[in-house]
PDB file of N, CA and C in Angstrom:
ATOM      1  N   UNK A   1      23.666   7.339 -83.776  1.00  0.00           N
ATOM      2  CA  UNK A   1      24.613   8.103 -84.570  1.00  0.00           C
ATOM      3  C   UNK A   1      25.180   7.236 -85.679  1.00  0.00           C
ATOM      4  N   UNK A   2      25.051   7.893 -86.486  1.00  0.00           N
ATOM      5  CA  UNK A   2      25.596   7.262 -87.899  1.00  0.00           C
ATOM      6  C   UNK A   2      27.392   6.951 -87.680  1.00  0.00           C
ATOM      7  N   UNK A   3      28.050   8.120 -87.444  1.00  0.00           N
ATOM      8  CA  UNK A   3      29.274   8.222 -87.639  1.00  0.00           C
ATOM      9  C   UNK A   3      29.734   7.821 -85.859  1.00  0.00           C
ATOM     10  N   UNK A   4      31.233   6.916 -86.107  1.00  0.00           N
ATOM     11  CA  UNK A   4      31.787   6.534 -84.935  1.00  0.00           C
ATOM     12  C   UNK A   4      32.043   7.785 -84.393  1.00  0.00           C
ATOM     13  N   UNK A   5      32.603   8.833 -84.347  1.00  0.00           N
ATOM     14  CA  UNK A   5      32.998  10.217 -83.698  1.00  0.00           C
ATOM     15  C   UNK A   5      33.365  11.225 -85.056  1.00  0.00           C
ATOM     16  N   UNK A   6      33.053  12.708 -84.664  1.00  0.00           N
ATOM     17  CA  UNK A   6      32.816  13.274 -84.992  1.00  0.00           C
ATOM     18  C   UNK A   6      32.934  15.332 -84.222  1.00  0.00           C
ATOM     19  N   UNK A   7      32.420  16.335 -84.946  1.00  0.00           N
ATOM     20  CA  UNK A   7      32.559  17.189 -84.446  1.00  0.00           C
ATOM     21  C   UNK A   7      31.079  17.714 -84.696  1.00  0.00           C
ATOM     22  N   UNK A   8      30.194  18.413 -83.791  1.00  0.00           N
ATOM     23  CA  UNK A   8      29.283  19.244 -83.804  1.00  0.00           C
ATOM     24  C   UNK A   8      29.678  20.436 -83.320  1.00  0.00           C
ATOM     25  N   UNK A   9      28.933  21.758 -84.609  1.00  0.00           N
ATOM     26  CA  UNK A   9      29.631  23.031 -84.183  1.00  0.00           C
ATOM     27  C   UNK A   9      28.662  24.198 -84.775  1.00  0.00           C
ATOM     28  N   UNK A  10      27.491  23.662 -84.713  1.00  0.00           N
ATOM     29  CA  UNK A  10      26.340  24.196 -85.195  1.00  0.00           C
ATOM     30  C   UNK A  10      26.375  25.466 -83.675  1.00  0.00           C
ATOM     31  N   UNK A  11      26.532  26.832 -84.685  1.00  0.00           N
ATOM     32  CA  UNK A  11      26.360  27.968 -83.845  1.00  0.00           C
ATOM     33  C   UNK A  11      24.923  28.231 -82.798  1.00  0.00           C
ATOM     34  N   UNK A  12      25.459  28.708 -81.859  1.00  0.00           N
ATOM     35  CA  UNK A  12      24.129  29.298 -81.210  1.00  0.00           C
ATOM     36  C   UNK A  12      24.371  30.402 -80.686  1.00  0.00           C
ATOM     37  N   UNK A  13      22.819  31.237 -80.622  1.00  0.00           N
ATOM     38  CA  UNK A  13      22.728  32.793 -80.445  1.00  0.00           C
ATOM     39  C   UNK A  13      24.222  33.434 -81.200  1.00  0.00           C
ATOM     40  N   UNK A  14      24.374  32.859 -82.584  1.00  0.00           N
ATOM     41  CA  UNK A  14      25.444  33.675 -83.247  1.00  0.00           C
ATOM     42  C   UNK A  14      26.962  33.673 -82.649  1.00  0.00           C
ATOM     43  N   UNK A  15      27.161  32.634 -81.800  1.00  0.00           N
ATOM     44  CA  UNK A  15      28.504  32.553 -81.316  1.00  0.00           C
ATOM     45  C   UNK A  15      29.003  30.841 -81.678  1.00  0.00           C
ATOM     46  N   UNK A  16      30.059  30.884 -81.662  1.00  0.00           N
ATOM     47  CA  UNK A  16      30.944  29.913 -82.335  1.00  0.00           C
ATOM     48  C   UNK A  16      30.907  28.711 -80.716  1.00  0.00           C
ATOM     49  N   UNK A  17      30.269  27.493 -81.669  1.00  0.00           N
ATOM     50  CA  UNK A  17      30.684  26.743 -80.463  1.00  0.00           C
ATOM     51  C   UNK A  17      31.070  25.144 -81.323  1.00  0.00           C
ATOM     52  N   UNK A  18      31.645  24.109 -80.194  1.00  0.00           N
ATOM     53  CA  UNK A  18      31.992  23.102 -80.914  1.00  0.00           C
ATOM     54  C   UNK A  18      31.864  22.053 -79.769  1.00  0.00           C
ATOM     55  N   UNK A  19      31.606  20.576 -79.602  1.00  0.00           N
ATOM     56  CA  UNK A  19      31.259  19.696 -79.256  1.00  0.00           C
ATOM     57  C   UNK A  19      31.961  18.280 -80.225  1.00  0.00           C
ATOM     58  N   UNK A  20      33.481  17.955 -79.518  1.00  0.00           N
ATOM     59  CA  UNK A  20      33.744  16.538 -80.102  1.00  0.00           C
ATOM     60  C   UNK A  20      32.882  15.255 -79.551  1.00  0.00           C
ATOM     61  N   UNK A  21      32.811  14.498 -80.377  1.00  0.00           N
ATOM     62  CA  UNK A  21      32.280  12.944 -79.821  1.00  0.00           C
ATOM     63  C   UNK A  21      33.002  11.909 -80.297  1.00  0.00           C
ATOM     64  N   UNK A  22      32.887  10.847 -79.252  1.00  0.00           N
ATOM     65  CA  UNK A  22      33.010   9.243 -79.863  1.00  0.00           C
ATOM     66  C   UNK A  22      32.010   8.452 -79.422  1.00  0.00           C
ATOM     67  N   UNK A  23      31.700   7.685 -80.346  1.00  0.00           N
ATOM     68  CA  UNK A  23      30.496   6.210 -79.917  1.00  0.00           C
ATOM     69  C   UNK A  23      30.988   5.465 -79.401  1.00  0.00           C
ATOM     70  N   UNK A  24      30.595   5.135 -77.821  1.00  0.00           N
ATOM     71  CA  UNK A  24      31.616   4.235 -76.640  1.00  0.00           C
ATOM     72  C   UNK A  24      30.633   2.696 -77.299  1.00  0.00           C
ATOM     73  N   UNK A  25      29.065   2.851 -77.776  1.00  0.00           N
ATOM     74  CA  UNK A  25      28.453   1.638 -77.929  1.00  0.00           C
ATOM     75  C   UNK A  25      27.345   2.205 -78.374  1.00  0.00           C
ATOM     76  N   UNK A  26      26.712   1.275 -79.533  1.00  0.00           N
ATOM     77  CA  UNK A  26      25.947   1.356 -80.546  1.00  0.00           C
ATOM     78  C   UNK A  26      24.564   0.467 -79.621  1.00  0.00           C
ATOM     79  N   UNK A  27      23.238   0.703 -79.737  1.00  0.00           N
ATOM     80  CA  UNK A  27      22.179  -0.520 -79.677  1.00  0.00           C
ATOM     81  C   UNK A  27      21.570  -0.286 -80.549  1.00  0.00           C
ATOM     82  N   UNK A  28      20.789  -1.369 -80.874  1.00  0.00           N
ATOM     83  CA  UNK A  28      19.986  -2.165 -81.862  1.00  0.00           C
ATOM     84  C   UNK A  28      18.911  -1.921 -80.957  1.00  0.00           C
ATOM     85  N   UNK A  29      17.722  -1.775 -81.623  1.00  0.00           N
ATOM     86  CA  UNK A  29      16.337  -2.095 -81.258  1.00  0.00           C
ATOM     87  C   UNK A  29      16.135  -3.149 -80.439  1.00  0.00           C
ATOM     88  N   UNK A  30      17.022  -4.812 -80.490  1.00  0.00           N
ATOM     89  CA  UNK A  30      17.443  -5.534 -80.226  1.00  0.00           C
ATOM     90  C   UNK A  30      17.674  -5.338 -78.996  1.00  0.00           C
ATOM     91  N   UNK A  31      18.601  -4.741 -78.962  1.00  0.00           N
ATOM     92  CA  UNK A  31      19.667  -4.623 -77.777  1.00  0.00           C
ATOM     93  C   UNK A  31      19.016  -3.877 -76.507  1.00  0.00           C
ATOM     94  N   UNK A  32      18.429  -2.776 -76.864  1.00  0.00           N
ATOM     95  CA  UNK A  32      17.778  -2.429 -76.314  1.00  0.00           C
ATOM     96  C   UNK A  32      16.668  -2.738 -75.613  1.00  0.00           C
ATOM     97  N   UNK A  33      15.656  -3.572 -76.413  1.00  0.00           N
ATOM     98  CA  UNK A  33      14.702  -4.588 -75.369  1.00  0.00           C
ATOM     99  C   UNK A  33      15.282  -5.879 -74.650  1.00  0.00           C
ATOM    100  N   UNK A  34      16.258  -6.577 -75.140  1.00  0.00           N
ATOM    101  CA  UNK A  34      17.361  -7.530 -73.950  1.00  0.00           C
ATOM    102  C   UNK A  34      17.824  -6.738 -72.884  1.00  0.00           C
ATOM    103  N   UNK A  35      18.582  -5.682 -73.143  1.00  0.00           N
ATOM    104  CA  UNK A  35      19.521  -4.774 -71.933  1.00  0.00           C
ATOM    105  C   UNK A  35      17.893  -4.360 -70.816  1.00  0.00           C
ATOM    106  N   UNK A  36      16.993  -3.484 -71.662  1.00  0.00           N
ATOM    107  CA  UNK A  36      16.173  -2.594 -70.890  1.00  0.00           C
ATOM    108  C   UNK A  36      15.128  -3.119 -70.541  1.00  0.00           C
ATOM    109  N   UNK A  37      14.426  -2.405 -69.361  1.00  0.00           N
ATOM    110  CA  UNK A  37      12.900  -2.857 -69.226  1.00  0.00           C
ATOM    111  C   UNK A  37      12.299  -1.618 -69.299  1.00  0.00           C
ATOM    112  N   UNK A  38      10.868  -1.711 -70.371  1.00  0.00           N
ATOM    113  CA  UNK A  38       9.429  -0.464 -70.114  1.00  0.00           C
ATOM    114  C   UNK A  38       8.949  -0.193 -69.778  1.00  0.00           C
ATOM    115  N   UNK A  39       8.352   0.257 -69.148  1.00  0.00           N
ATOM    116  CA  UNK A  39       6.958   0.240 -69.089  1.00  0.00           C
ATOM    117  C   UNK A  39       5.873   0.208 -70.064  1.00  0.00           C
ATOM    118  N   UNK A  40       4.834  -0.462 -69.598  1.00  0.00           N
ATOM    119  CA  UNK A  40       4.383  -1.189 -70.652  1.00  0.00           C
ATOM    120  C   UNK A  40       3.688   0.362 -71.237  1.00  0.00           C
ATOM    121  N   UNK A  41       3.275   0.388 -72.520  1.00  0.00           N
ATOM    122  CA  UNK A  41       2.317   0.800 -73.303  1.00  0.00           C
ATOM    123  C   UNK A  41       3.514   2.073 -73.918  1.00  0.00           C
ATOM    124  N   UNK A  42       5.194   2.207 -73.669  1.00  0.00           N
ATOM    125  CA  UNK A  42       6.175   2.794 -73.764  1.00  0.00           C
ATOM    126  C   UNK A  42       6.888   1.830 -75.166  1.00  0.00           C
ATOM    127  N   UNK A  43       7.180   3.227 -76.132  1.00  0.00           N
ATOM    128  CA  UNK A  43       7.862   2.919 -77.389  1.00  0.00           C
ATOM    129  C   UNK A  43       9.402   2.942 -77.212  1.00  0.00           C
ATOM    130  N   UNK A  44      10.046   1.691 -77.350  1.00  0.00           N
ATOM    131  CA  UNK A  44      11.620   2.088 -77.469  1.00  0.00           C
ATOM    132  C   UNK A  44      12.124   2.567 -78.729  1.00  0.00           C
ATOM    133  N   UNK A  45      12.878   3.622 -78.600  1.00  0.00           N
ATOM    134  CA  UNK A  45      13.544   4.414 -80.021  1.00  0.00           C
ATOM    135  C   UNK A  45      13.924   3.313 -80.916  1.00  0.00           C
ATOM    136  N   UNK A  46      14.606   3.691 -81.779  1.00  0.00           N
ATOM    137  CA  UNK A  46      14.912   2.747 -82.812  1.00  0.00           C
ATOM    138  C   UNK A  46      16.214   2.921 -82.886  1.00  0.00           C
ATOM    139  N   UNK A  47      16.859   2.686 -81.631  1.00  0.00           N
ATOM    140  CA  UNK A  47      18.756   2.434 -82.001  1.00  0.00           C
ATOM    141  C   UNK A  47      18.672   3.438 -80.768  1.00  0.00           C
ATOM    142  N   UNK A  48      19.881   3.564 -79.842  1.00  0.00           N
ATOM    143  CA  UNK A  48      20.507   4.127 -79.335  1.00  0.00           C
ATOM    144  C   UNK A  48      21.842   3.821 -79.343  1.00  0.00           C
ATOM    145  N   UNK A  49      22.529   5.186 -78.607  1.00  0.00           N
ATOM    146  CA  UNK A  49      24.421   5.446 -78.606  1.00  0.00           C
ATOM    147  C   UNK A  49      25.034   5.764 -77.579  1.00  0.00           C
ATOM    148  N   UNK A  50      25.742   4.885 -76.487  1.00  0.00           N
ATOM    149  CA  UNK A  50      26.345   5.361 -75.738  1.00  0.00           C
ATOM    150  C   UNK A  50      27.684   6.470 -75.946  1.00  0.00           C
ATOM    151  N   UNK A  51      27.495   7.694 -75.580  1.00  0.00           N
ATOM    152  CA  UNK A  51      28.501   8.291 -76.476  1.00  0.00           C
ATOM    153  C   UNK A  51      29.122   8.666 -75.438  1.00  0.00           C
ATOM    154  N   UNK A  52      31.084   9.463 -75.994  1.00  0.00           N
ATOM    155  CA  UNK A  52      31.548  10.393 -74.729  1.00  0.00           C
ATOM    156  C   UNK A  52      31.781  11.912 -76.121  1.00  0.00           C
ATOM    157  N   UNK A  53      31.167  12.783 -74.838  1.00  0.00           N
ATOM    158  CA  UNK A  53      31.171  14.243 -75.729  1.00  0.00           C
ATOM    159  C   UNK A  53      31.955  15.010 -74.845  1.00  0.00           C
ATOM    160  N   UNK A  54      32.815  15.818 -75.746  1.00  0.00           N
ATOM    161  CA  UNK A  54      33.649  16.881 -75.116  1.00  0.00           C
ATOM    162  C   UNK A  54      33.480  18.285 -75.642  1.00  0.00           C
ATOM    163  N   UNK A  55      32.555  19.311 -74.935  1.00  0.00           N
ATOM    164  CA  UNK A  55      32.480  20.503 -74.874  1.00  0.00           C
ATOM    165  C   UNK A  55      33.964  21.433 -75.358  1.00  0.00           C
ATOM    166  N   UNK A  56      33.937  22.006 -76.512  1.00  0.00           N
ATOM    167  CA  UNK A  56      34.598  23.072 -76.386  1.00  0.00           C
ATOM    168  C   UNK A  56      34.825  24.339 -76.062  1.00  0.00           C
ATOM    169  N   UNK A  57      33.057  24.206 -75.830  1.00  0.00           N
ATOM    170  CA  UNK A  57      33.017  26.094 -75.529  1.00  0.00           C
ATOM    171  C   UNK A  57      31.910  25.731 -74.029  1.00  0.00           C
ATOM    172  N   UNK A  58      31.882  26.263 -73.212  1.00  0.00           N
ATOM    173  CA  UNK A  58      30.505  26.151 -72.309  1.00  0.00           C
ATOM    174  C   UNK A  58      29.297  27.249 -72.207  1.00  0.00           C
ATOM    175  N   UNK A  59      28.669  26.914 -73.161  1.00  0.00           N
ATOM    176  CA  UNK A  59      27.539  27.486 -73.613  1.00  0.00           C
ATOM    177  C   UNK A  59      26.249  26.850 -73.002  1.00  0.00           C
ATOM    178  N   UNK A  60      25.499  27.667 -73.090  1.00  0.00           N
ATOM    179  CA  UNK A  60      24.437  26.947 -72.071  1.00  0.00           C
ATOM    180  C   UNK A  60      23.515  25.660 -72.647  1.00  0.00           C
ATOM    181  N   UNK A  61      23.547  24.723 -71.903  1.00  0.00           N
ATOM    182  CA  UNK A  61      22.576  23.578 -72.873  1.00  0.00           C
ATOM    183  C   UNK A  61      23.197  22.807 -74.020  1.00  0.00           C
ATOM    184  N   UNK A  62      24.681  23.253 -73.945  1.00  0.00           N
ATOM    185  CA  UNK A  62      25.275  23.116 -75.686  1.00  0.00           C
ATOM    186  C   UNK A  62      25.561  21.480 -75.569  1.00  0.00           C
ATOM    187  N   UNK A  63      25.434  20.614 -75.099  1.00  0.00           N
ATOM    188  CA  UNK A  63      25.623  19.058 -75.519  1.00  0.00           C
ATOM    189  C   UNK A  63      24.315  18.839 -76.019  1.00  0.00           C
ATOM    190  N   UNK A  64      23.412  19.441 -74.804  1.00  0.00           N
ATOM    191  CA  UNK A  64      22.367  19.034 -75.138  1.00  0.00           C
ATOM    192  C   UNK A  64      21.389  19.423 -76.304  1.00  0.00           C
ATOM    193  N   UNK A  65      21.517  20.697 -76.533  1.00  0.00           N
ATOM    194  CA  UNK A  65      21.283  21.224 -77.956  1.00  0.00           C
ATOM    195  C   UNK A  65      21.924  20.737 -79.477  1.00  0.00           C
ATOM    196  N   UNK A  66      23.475  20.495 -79.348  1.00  0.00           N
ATOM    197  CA  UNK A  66      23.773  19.825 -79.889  1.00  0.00           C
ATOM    198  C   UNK A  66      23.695  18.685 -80.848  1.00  0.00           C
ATOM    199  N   UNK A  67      23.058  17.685 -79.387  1.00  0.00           N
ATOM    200  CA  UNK A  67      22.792  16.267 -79.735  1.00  0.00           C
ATOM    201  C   UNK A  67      21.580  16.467 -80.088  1.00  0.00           C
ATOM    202  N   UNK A  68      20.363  17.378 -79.897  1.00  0.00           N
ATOM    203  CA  UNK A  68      19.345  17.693 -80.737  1.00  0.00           C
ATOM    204  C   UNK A  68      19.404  18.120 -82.349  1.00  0.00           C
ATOM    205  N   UNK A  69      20.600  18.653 -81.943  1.00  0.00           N
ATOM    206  CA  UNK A  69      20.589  19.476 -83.788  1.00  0.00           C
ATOM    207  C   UNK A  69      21.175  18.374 -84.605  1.00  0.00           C
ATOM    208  N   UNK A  70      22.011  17.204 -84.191  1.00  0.00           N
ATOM    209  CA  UNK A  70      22.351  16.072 -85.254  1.00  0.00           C
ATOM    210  C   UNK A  70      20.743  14.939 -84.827  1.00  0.00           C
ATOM    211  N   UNK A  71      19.517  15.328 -84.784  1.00  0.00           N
ATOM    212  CA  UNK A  71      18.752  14.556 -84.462  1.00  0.00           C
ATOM    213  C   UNK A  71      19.036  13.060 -83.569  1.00  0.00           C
ATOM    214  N   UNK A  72      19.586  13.109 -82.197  1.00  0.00           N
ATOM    215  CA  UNK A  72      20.340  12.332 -81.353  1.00  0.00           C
ATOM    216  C   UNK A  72      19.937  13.249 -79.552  1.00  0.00           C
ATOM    217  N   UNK A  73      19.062  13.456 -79.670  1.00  0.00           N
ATOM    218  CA  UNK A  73      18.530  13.678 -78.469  1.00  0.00           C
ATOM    219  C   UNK A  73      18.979  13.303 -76.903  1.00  0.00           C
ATOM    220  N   UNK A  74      19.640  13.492 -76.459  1.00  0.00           N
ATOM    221  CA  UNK A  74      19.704  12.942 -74.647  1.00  0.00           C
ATOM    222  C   UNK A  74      18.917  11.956 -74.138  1.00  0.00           C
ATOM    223  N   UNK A  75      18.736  10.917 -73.788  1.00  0.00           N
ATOM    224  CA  UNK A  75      17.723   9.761 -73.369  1.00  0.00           C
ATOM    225  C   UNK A  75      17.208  10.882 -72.189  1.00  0.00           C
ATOM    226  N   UNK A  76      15.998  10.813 -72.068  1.00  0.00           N
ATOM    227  CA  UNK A  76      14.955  11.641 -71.249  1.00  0.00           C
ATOM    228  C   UNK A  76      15.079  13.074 -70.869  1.00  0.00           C
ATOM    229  N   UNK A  77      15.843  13.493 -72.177  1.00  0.00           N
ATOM    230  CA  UNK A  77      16.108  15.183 -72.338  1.00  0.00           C
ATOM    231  C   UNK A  77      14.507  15.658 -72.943  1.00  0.00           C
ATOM    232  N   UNK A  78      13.221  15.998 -72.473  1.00  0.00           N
ATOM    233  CA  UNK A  78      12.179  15.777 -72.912  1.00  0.00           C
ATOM    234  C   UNK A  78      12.349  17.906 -73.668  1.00  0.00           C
ATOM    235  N   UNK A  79      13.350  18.594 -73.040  1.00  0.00           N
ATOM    236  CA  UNK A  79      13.359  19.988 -73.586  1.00  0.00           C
ATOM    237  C   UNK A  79      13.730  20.104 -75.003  1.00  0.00           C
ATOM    238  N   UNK A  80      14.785  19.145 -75.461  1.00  0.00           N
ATOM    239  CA  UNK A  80      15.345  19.123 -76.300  1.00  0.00           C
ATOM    240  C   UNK A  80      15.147  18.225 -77.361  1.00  0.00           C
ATOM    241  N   UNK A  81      13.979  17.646 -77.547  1.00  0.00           N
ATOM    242  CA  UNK A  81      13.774  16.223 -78.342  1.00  0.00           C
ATOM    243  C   UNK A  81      13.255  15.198 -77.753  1.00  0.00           C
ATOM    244  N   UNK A  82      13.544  14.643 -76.719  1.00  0.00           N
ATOM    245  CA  UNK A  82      13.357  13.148 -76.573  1.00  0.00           C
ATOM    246  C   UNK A  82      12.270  12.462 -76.542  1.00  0.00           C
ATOM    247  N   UNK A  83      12.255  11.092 -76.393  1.00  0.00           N
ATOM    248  CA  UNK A  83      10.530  10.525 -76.193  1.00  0.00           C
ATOM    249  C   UNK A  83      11.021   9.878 -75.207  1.00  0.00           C
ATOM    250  N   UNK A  84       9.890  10.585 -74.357  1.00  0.00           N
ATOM    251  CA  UNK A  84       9.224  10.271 -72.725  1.00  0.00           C
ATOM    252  C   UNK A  84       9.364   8.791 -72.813  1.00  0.00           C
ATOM    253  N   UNK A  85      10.408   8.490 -72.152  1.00  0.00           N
ATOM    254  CA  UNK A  85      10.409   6.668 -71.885  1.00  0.00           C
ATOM    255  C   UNK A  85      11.294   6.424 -70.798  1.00  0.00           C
ATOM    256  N   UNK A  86      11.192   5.254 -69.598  1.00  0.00           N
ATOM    257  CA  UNK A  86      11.311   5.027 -68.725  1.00  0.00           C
ATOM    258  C   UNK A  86      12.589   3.567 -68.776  1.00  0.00           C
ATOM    259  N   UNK A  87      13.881   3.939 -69.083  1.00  0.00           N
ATOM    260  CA  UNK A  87      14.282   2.885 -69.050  1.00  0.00           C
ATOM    261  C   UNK A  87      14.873   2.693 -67.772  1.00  0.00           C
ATOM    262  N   UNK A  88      14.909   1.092 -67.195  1.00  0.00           N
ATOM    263  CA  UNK A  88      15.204   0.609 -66.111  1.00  0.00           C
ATOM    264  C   UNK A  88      16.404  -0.909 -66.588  1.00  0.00           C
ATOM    265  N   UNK A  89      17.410  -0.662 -66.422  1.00  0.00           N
ATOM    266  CA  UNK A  89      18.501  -2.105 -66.372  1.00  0.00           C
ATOM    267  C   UNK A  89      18.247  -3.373 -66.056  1.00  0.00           C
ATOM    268  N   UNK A  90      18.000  -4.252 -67.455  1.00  0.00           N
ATOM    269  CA  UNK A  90      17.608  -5.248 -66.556  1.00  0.00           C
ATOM    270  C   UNK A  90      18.518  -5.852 -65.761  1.00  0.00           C
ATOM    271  N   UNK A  91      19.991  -6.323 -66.049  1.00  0.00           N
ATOM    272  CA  UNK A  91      20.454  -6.636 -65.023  1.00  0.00           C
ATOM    273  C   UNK A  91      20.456  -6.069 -63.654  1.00  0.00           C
ATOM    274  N   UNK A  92      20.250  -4.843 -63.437  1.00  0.00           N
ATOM    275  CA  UNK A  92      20.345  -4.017 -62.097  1.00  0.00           C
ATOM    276  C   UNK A  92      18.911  -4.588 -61.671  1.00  0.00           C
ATOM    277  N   UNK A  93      17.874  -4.771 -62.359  1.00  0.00           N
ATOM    278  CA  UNK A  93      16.851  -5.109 -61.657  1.00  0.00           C
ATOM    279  C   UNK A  93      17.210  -6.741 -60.641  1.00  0.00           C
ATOM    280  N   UNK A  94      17.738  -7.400 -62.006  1.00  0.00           N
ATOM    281  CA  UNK A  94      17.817  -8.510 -61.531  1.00  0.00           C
ATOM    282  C   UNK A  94      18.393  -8.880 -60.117  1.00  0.00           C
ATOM    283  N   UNK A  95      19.662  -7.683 -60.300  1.00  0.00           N
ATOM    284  CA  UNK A  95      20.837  -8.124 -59.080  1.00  0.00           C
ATOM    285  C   UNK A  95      20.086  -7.741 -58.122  1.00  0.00           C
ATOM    286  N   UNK A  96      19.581  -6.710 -57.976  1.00  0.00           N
ATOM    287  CA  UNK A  96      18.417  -6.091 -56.904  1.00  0.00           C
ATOM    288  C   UNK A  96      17.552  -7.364 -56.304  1.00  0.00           C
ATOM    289  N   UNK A  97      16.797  -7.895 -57.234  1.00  0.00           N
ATOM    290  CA  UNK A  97      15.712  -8.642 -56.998  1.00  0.00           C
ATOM    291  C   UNK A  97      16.378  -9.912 -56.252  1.00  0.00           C
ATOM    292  N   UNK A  98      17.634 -10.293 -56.766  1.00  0.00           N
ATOM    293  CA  UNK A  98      18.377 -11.692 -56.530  1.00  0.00           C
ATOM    294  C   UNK A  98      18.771 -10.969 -54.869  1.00  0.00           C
ATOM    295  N   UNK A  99      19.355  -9.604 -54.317  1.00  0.00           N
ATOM    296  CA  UNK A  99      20.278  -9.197 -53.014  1.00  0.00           C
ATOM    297  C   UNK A  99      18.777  -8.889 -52.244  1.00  0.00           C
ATOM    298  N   UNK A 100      17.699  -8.719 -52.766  1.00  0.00           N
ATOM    299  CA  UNK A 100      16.277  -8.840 -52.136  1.00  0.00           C
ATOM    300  C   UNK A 100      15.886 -10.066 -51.386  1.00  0.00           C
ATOM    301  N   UNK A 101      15.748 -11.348 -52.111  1.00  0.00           N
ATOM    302  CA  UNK A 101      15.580 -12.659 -51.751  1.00  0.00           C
ATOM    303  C   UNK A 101      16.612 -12.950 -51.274  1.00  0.00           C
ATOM    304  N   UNK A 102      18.167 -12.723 -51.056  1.00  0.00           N
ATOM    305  CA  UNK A 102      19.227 -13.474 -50.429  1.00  0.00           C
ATOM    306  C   UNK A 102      19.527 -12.593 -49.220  1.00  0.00           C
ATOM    307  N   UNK A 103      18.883 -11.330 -49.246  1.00  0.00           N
ATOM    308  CA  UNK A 103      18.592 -10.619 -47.882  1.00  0.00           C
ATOM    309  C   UNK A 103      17.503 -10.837 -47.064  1.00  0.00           C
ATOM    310  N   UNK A 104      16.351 -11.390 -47.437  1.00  0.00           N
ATOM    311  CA  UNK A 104      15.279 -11.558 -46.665  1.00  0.00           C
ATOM    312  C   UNK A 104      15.582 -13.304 -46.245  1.00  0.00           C
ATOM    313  N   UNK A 105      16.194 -14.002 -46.794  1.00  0.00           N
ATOM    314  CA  UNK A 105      16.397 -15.461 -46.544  1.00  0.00           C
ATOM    315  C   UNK A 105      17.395 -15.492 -45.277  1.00  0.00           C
ATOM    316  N   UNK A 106      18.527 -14.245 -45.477  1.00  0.00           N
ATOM    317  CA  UNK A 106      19.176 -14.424 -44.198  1.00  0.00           C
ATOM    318  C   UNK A 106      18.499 -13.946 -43.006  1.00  0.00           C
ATOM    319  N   UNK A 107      18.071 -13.081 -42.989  1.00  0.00           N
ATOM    320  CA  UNK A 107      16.512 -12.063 -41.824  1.00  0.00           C
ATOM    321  C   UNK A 107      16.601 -13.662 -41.238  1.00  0.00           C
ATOM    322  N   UNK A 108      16.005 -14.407 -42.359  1.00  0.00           N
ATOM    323  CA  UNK A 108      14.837 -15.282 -42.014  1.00  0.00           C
ATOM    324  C   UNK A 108      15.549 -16.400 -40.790  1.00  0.00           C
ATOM    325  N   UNK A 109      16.618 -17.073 -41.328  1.00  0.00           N
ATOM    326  CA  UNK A 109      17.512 -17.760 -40.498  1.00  0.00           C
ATOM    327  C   UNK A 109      18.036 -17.137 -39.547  1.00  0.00           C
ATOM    328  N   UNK A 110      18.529 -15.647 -39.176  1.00  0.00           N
ATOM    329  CA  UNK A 110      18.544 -15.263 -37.913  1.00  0.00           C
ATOM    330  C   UNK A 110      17.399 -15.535 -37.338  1.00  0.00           C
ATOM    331  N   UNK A 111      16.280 -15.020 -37.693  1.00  0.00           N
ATOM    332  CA  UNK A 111      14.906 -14.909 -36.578  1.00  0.00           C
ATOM    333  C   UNK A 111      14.991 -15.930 -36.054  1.00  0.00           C
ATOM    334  N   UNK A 112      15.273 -17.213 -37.118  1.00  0.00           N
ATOM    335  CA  UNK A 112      14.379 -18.617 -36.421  1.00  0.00           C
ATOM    336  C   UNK A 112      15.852 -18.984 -35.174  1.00  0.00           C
ATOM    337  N   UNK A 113      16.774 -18.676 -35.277  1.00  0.00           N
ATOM    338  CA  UNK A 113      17.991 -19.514 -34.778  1.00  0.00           C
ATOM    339  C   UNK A 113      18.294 -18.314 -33.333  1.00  0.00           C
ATOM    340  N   UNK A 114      17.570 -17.047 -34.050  1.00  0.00           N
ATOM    341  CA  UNK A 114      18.270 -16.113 -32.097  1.00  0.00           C
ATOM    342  C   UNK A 114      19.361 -15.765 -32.470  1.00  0.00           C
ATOM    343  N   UNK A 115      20.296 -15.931 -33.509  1.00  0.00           N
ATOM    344  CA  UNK A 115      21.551 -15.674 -33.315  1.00  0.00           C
ATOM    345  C   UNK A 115      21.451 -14.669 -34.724  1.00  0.00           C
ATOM    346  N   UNK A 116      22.930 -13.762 -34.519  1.00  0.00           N
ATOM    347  CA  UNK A 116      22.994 -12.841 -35.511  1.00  0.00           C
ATOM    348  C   UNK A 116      24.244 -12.794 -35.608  1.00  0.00           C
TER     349      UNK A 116
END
């Protein structure tokens, strides 16, 4: 998103609707391959926006239509725009991978010692 916050109010099926936003956090192309992991042969967009949106009307689909009609798609909203991509945290991987090895290391020292 270009603009820090804003209003979307692009009508649908001829009825009046409106959608405020703010940009909680901006990424960079950058940012995005440090923060995320791909899968391989997977294109990362070119910028993403952590945003918070507030519905004014509840219309069906309307954030998500919305964020289609300012070309800003839902990350894996594939109805409404998006490109099919698989992002995974790298830190969450990491912490995972790190409570993986510091869980199987303790296993390991019970087994050998009998005690728990």
């Amino acid at each position: 998103l270009k603009e820090s916050k804003g209003v979307i109010d692009t009508p649908m099926e001829g009825k009046e609707t409106r959608t405020d936003f703010a940009v909680v956090e901006y990424f960079s192309p950058a940012d995005l391959r440090e923060r995320w992991c791909v899968e391989a042969g997977e294109r990362l967009p070119e910028g993403a926006s952590l945003v918070d949106l507030w519905p004014k009307h509840g219309r069906t689909h309307q954030i998500r239509r919305h964020m289609k009609s300012i070309g800003n798609p839902l990350v894996q909203d594939l109805r409404y725009g998006a490109v099919p991509i698989m992002l995974k945290p790298r830190r969450r991987r990491n912490m995972e991978e790190n409570h993986n090895k510091d869980s199987s290391s303790d296993n390991e020292e019970h087994d050998r010692s009998g005690e728990f």
